[in-house]
Protein backbone atom coordinates (compact mmCIF):
# COMPACT_ATOMS: atom_id res chain seq x y z
CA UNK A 1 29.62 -60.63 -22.73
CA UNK A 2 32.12 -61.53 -19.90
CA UNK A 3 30.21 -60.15 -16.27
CA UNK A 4 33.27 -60.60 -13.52
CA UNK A 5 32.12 -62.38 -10.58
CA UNK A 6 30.47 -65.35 -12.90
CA UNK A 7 31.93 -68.68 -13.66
CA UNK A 8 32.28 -69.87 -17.17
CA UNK A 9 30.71 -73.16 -18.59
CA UNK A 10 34.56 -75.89 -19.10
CA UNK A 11 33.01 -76.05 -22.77
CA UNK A 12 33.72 -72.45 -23.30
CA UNK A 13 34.88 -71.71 -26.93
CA UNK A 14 37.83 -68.86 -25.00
CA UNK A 15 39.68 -69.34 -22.43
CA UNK A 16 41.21 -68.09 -19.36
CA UNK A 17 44.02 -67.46 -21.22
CA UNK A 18 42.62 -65.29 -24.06
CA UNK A 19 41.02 -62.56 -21.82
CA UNK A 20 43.37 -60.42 -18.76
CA UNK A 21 40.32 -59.97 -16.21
CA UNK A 22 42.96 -58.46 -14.30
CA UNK A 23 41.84 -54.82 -13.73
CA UNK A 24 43.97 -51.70 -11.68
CA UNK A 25 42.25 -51.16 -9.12
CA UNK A 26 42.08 -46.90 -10.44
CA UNK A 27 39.81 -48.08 -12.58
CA UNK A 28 37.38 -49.36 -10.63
CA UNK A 29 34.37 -46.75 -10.16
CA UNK A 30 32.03 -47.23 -6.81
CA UNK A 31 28.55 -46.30 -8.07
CA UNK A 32 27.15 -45.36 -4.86
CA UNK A 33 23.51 -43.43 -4.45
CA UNK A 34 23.72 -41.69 -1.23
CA UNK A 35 20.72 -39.19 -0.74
CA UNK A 36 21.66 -36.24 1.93
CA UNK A 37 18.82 -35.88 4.04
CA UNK A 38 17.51 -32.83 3.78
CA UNK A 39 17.26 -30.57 7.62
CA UNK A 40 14.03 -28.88 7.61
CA UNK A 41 14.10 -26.14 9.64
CA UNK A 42 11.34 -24.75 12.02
CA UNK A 43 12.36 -21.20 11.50
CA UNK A 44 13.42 -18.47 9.11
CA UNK A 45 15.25 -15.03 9.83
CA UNK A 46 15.07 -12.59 7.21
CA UNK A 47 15.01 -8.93 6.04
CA UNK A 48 16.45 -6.01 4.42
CA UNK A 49 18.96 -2.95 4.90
CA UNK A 50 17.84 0.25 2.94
CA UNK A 51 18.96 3.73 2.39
CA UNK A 52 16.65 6.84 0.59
CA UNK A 53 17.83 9.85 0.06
CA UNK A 54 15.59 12.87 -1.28
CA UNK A 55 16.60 15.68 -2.99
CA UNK A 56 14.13 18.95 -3.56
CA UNK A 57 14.35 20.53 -6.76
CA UNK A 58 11.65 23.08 -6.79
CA UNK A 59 11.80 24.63 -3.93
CA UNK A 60 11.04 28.36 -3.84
CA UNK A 61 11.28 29.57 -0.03
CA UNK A 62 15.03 28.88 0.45
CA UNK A 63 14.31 25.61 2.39
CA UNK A 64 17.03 22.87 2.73
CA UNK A 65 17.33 20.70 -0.65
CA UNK A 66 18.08 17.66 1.32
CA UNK A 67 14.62 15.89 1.57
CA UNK A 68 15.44 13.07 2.37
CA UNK A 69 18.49 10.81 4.12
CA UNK A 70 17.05 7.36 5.89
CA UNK A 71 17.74 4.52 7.18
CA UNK A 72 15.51 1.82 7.50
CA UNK A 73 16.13 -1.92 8.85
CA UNK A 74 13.00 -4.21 8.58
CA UNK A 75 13.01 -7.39 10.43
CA UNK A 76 11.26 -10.38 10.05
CA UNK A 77 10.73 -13.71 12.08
CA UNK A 78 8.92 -17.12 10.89
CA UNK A 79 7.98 -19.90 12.54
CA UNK A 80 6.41 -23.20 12.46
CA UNK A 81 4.53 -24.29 15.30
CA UNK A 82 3.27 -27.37 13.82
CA UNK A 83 2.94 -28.80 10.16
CA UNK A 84 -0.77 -26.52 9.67
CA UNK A 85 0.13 -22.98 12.16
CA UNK A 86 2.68 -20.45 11.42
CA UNK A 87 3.93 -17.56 13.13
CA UNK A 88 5.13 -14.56 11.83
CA UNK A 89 6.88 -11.75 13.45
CA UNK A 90 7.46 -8.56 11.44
CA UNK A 91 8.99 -5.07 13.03
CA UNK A 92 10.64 -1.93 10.80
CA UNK A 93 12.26 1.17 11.91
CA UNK A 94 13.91 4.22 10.40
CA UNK A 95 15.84 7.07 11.51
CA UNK A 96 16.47 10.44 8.72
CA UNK A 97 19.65 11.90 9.04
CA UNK A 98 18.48 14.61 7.13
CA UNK A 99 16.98 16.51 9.47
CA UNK A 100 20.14 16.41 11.27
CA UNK A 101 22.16 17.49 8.81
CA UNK A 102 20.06 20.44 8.01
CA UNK A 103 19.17 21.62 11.21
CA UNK A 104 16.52 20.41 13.25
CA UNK A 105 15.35 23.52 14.76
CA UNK A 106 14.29 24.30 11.23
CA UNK A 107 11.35 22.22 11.14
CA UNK A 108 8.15 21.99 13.67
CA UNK A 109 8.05 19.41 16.72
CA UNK A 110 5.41 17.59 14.61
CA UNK A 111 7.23 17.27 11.41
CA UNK A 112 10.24 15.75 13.64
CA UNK A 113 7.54 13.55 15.30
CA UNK A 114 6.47 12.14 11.72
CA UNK A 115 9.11 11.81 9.54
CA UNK A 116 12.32 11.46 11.83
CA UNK A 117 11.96 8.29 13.34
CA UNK A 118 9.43 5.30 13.41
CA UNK A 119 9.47 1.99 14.81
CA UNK A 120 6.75 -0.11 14.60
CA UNK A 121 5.43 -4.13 14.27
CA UNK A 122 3.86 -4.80 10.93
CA UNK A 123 2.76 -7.90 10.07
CA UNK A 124 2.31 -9.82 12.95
CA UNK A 125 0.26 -12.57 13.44
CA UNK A 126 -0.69 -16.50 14.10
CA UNK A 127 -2.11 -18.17 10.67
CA UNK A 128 -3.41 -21.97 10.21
CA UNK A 129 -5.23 -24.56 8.92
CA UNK A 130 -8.64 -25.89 10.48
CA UNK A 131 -9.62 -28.55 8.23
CA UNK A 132 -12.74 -28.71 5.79
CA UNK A 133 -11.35 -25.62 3.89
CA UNK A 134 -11.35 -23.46 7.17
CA UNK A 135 -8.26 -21.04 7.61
CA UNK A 136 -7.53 -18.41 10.06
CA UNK A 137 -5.39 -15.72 10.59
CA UNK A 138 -4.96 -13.23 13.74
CA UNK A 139 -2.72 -10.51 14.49
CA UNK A 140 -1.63 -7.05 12.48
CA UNK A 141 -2.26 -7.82 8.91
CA UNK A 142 -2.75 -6.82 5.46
CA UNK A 143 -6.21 -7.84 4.09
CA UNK A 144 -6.09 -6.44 0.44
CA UNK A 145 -9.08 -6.59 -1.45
CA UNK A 146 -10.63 -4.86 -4.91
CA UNK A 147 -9.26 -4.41 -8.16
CA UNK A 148 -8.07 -0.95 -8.36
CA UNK A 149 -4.14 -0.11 -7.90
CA UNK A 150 -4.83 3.50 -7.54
CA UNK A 151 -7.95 4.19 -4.59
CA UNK A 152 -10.06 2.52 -1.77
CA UNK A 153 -13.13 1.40 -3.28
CA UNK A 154 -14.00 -1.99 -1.92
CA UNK A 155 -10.45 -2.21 0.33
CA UNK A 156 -11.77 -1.00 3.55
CA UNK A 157 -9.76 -2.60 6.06
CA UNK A 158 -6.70 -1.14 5.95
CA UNK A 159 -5.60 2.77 6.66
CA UNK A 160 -2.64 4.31 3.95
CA UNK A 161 0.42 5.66 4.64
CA UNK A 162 0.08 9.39 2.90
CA UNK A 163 2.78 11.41 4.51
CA UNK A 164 4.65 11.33 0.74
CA UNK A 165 1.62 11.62 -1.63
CA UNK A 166 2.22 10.16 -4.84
CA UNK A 167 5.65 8.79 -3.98
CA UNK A 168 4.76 5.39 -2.89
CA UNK A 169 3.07 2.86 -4.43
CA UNK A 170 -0.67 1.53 -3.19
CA UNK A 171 0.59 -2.11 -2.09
CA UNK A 172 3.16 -0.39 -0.32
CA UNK A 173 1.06 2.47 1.56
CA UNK A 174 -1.53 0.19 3.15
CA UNK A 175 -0.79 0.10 7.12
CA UNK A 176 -1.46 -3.43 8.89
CA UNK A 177 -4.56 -3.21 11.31
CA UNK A 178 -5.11 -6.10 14.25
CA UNK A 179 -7.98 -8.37 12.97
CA UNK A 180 -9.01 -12.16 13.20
CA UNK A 181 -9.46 -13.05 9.75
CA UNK A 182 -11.46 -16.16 8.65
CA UNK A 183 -11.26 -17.97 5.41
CA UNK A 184 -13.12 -20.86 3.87
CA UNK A 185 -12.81 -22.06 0.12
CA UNK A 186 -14.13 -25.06 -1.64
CA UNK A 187 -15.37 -25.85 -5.29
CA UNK A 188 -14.24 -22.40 -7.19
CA UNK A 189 -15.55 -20.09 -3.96
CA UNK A 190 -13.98 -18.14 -1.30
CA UNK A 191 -15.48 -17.09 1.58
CA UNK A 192 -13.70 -14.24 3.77
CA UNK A 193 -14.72 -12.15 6.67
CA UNK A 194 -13.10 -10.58 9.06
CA UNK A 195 -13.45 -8.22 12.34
CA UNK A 196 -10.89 -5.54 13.17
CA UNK A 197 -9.98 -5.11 16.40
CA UNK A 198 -7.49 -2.12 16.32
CA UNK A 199 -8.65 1.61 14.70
CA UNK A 200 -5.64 3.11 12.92
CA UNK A 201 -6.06 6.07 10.91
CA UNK A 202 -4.38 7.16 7.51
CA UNK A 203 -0.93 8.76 8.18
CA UNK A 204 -0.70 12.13 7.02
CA UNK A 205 1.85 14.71 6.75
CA UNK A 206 1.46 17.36 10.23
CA UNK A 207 1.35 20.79 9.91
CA UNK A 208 4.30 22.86 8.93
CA UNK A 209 5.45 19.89 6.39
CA UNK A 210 5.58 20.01 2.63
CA UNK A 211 2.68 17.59 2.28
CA UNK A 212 0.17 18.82 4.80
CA UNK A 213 -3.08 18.49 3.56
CA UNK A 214 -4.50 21.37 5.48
CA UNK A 215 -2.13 24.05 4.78
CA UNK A 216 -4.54 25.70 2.24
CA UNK A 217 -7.31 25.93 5.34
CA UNK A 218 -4.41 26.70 8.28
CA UNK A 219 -3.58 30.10 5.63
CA UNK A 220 -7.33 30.98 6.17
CA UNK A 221 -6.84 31.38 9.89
CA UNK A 222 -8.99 28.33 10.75
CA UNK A 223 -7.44 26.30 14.04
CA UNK A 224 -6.95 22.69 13.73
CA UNK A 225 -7.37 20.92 16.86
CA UNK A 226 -6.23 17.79 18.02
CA UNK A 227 -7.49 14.32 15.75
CA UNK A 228 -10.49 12.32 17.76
CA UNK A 229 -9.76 8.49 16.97
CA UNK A 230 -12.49 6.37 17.68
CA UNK A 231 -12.38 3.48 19.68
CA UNK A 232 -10.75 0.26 19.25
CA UNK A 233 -13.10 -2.82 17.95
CA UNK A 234 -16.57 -2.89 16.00
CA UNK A 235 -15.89 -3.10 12.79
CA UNK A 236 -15.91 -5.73 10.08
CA UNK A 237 -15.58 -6.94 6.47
CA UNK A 238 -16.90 -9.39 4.20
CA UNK A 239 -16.29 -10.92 0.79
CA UNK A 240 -17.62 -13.85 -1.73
CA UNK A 241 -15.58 -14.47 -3.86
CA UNK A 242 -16.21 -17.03 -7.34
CA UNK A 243 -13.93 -18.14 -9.66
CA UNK A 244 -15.00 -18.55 -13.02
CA UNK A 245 -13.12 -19.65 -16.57
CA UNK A 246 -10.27 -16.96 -16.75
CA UNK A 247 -12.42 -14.52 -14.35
CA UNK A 248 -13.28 -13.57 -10.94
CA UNK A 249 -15.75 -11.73 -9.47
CA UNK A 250 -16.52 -11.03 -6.22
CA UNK A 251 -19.01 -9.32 -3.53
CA UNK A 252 -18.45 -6.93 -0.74
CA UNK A 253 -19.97 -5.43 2.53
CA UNK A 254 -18.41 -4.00 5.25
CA UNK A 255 -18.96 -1.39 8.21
CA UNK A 256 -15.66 0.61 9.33
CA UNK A 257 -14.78 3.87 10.59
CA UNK A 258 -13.71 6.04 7.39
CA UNK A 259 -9.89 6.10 7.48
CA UNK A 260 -9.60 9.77 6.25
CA UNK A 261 -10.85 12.40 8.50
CA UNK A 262 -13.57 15.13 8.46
CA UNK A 263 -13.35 18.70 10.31
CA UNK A 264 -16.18 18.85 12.72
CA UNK A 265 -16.98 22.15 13.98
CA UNK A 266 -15.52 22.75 17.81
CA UNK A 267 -15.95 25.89 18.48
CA UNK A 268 -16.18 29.87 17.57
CA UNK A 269 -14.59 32.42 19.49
CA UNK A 270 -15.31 35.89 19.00
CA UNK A 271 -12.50 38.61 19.91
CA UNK A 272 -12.69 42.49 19.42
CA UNK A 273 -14.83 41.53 16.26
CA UNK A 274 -13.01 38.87 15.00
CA UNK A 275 -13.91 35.03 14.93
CA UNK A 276 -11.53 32.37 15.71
CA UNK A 277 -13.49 28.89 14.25
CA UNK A 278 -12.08 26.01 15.68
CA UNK A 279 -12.19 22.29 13.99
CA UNK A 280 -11.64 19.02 14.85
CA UNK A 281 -10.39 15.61 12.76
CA UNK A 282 -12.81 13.08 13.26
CA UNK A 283 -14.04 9.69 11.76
CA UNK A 284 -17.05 8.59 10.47
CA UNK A 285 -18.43 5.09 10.70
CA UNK A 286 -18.92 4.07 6.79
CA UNK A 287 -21.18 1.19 5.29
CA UNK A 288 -20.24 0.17 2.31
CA UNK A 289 -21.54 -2.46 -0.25
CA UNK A 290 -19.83 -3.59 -3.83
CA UNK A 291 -19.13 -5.90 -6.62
CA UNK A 292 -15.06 -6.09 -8.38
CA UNK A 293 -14.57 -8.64 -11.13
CA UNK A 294 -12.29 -9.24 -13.76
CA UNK A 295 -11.64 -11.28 -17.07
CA UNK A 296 -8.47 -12.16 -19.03
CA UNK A 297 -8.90 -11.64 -22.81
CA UNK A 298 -5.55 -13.03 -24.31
CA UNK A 299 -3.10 -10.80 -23.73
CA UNK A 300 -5.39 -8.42 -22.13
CA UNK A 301 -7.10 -8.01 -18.28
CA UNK A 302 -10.01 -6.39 -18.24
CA UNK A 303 -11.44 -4.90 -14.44
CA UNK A 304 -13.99 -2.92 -12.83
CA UNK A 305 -15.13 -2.09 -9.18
CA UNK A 306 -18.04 -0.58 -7.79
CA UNK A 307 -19.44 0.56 -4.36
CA UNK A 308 -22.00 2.29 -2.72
CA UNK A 309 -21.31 4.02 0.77
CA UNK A 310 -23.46 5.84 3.95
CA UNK A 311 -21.90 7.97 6.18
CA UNK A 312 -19.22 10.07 4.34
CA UNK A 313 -18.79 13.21 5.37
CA UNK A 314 -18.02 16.52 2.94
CA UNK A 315 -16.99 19.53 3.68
CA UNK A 316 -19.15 22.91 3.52
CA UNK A 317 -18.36 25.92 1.54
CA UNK A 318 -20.12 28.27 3.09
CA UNK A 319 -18.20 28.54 6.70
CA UNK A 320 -18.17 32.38 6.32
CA UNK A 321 -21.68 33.13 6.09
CA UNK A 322 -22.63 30.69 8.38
CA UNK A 323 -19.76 32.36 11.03
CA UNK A 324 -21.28 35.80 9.82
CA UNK A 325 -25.00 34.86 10.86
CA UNK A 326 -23.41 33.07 14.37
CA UNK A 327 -22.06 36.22 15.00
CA UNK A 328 -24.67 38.20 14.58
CA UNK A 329 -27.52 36.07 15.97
CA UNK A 330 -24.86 35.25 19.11
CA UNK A 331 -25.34 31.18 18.52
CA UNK A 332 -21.47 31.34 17.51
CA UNK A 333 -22.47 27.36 16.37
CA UNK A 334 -21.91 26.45 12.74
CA UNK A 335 -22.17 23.37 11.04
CA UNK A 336 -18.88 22.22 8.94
CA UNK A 337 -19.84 19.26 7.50
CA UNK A 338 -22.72 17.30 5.54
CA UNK A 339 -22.90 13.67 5.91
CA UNK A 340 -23.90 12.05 2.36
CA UNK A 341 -23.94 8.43 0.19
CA UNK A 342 -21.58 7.25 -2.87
CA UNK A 343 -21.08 6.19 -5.71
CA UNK A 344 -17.59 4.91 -6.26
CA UNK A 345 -16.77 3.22 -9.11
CA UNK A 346 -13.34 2.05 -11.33
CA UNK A 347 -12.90 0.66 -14.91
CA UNK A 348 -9.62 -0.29 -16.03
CA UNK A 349 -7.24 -2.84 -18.29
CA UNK A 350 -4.26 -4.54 -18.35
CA UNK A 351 -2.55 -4.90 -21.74
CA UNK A 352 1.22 -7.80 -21.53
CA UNK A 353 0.78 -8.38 -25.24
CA UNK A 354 4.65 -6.56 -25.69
CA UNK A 355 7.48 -8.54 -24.31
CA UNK A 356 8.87 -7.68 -21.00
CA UNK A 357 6.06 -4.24 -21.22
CA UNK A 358 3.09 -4.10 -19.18
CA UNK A 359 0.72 -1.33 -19.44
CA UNK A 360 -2.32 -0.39 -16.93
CA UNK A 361 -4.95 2.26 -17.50
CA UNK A 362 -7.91 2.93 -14.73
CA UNK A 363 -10.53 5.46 -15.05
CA UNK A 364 -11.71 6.06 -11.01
CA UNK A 365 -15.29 8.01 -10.44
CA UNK A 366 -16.85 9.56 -7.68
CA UNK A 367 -20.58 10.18 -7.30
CA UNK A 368 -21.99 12.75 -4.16
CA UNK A 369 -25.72 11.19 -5.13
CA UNK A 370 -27.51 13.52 -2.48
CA UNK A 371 -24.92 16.63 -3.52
CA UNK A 372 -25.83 20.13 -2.77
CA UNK A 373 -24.44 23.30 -3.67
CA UNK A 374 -22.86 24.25 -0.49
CA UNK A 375 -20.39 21.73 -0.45
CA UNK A 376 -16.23 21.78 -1.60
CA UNK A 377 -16.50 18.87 -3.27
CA UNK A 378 -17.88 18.69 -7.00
CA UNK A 379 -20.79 16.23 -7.89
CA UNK A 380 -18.90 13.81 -10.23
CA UNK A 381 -15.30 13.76 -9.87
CA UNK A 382 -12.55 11.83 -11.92
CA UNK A 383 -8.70 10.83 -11.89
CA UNK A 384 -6.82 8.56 -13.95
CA UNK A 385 -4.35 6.01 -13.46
CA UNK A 386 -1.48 4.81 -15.52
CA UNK A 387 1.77 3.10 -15.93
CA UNK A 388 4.14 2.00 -17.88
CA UNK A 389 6.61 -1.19 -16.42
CA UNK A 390 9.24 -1.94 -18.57
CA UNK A 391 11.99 -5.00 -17.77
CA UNK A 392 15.23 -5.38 -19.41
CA UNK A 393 18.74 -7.11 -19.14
CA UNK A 394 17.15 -10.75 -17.87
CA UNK A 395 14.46 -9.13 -15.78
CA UNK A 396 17.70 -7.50 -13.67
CA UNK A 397 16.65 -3.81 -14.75
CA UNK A 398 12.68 -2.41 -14.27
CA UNK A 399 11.47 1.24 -15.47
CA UNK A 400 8.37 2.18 -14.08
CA UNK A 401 6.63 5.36 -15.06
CA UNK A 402 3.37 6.35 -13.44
CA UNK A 403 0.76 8.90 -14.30
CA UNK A 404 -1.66 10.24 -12.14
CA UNK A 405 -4.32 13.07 -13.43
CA UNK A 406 -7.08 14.58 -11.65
CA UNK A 407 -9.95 15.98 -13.60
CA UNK A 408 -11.14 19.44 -13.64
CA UNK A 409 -8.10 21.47 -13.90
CA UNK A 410 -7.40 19.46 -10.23
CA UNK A 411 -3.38 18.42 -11.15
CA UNK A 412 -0.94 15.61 -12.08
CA UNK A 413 1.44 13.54 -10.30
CA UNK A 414 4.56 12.12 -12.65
CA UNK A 415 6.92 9.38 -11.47
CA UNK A 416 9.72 7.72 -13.18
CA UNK A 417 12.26 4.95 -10.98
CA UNK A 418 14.53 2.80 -12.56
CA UNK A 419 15.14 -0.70 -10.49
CA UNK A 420 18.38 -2.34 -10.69
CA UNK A 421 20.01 -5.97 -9.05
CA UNK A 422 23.41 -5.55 -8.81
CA UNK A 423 23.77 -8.84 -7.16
CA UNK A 424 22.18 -11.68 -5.45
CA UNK A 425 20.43 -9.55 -2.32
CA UNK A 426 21.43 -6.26 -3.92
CA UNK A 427 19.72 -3.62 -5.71
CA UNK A 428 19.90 0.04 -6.25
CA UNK A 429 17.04 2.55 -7.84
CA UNK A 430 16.41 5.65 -8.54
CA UNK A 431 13.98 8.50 -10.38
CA UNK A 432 12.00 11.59 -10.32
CA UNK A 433 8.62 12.73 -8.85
CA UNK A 434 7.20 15.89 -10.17
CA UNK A 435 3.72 17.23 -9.28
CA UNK A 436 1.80 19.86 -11.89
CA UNK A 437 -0.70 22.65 -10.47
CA UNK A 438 -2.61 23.85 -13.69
CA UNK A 439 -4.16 27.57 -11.58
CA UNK A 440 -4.23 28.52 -7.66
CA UNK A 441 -7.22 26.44 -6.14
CA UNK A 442 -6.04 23.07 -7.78
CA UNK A 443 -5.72 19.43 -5.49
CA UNK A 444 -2.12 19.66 -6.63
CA UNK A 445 -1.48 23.43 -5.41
CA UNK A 446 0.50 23.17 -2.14
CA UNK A 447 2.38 20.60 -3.44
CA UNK A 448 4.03 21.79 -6.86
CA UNK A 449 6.96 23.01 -5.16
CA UNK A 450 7.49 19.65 -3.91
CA UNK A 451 9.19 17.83 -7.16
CA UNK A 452 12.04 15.25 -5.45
CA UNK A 453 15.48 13.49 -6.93
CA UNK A 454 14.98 9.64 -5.36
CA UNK A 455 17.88 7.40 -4.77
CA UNK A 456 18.14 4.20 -2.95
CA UNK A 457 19.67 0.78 -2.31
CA UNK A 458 18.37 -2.60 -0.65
CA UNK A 459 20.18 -5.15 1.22
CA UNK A 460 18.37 -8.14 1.61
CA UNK A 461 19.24 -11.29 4.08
């Protein structure tokens, strides 16, 4: 083989002669490896653009159909301080035109208050490395811990988001609380604890809305005063965690203030014979101890939680004989509440044998374990949990159908959305929510009227 650029040996069987060497210079081809170098950047700006809009389809009093017509741009900020810390700014804010466009005098100065407009920082914190398997994390955060997709069982640190019950999914209802959040992990364990500086309670729909939770007890003539939050600071969470050959399992304590409220008596009023009882929300400190594991069988994931609480507090039945007896004896002093322990505990699977289908089924109990007749609450309690995700047309398309049944003649929640991405950074969705009240005095009562359309489209940058 001829190599230009090398001499020949004089004793060369060919000659000069016998070969052109002579090549156009177009066909020369520079084989050059040049490597860009790649600009790493110290920060990232990203976030999303979305629309909802809500349309009533039950309703019975001749309130406006539009439910629902918002806006909502959500922010967020990165940035590397050095090659181990990271800081992370998150903010969101909405504005409903809905209750513009249907009149805002219709509605209460509380419901405007709620669902209107909101700006707030979420996630919002300082995060790093400090060597040996060490990790920490401080500022508004997410700590999400415990197997079930459905209730609070061992996830104590962070409040939900229930103005819409039943609309929004769990991972998307928990509220970021401030807390300093160490981590350490080494050899198949984690270690996590953390303490929570900031109280925030569970956001619930205010009176005069179509999801207040205490409409049944306002119709009774009861007055709800104003909530009591507790202070900020003093409480904490804990968790071991070991991984094991296709399993987890993990251990729990923590002592928080109860994110859901109980009605502590205020006062009683008597007037021309009648009695005015006055409650107040409050929160309970809670202490709470449990175990969550799981195992992957194949094609299936199998998962249960359990924990045992102090210090929750149930409701009394018997407010008009004890109001009754006040009047009568002139103490006008009641007692609303009993303060008891449970039992919480969840079973559930996880079946991706089908292609593209996923399937989850949870069974959630609650045990009062010191339970007395006098209280609203049953002894033993149940709800299910189920879904149904479905993805088609290269993972572009997701149906999701969700079932949620309460026990005892207590009511169903149904919800269907369909998921689509139009584009890169573009997707639309939409579905149906419908809520089922089997008789009067069912969890699902004030609510069946309260069956929505749902549309809505992302932009994400």
């Amino acid at each position: 083989m001829l190599q230009p650029g090398l001499a020949q040996d004089e004793d060369s069987a060919f000659s000069d002669s016998d070969f052109d060497l002579e090549l156009p210079a177009d066909d020369l081809e520079l084989d050059l490896d040049i490597t860009t170098p790649v600009v790493r950047r110290d920060w990232e700006f990203y976030g999303f653009f979305q629309t909802d809009l809500g349309r009533s389809i039950s309703k019975e009093d001749g309130s406006p159909t539009l439910a629902k017509f918002r806006a909502t741009l959500n922010l967020t900020f990165d940035y590397n301080l050095t090659r181990d810390w990271k800081l992370k700014l998150n903010g969101s804010g909405f504005y409903d035109f809905a209750y513009g466009i249907n009149g805002r005098d219709k509605y209460t100065t509380e419901t405007l208050e709620t669902y209107e407009k909101e700006v707030e920082m979420k996630d919002t914190y300082v995060e790093g490395d400090l060597g040996s398997g060490f990790s920490l994390k401080v500022g508004r955060q997410i700590i999400a811990w415990g197997e079930s997709d459905a209730t609070q069982i061992n996830d104590m640190a962070n409040p939900r988001d229930n103005r819409e019950i039943g609309m929004v999914e769990l991972e998307d209802a928990r509220i970021p609380v401030t807390s300093s959040f160490i981590s350490w992990t080494g050899n198949d364990w984690r270690l996590d604890f953390a303490a929570i500086h900031e109280y925030r309670s569970n956001k619930i729909a205010p009176e005069g809305s179509e999801f207040d939770p205490l409409t049944t007890m306002r119709s009774t003539g009861i007055n709800i005063a104003e909530e009591e939050l507790p202070e900020n600071g003093g409480e904490w969470t804990a968790r071991i965690q070991k991984s094991l050959n296709g399993a987890d399992i993990a251990l729990y304590a923590s002592d928080t203030f109860n994110d859901a409220f109980y009605l502590d008596f205020e006062s009683l009023v008597v007037t021309g014979g009648n009695a005015q009882l006055t409650v107040r929300p409050k929160h309970q400190k809670v202490n709470s101890v449990g175990v969550s594991a799981n195992k992957v069988l194949g094609s299936l994931l199998f998962k249960g939680e359990i924990a045992f609480k102090e210090g929750m507090m149930y409701q009394r039945s018997d407010l008009t004989s004890q109001i009754q007896a006040a009047v009568k004896s002139g103490s006008l002093t009641i007692s609303t509440t009993q303060e008891k322990k449970q039992l919480q505990n969840m079973l559930g699977l996880e079946y991706m044998g089908f292609s593209d289908l996923t399937l989850t089924m949870e069974l959630n109990r609650t045990l009062i374990m010191d339970w007395e007749e006098n209280l609203t609450n049953a002894e033993d309690t149940y709800f299910s949990f189920s879904s149904v995700t479905h993805q088609a047309l290269n993972d572009t398309l997701t149906n999701r159908f969700v079932w949620i049944h309460y026990t005892d003649d207590g009511g169903d929640v149904y919800r269907w959305t369909a998921d689509y991405d139009l584009i890169d950074g573009l997707n639309i969705a939409g579905g149906v929510v419908l809520y089922h009240s089997p008789k009067s005095d069912s969890l699902m009562e004030p609510f069946k009227n309260n069956d929505r359309l749902t549309l809505s489209s992302r932009y994400s940058f």
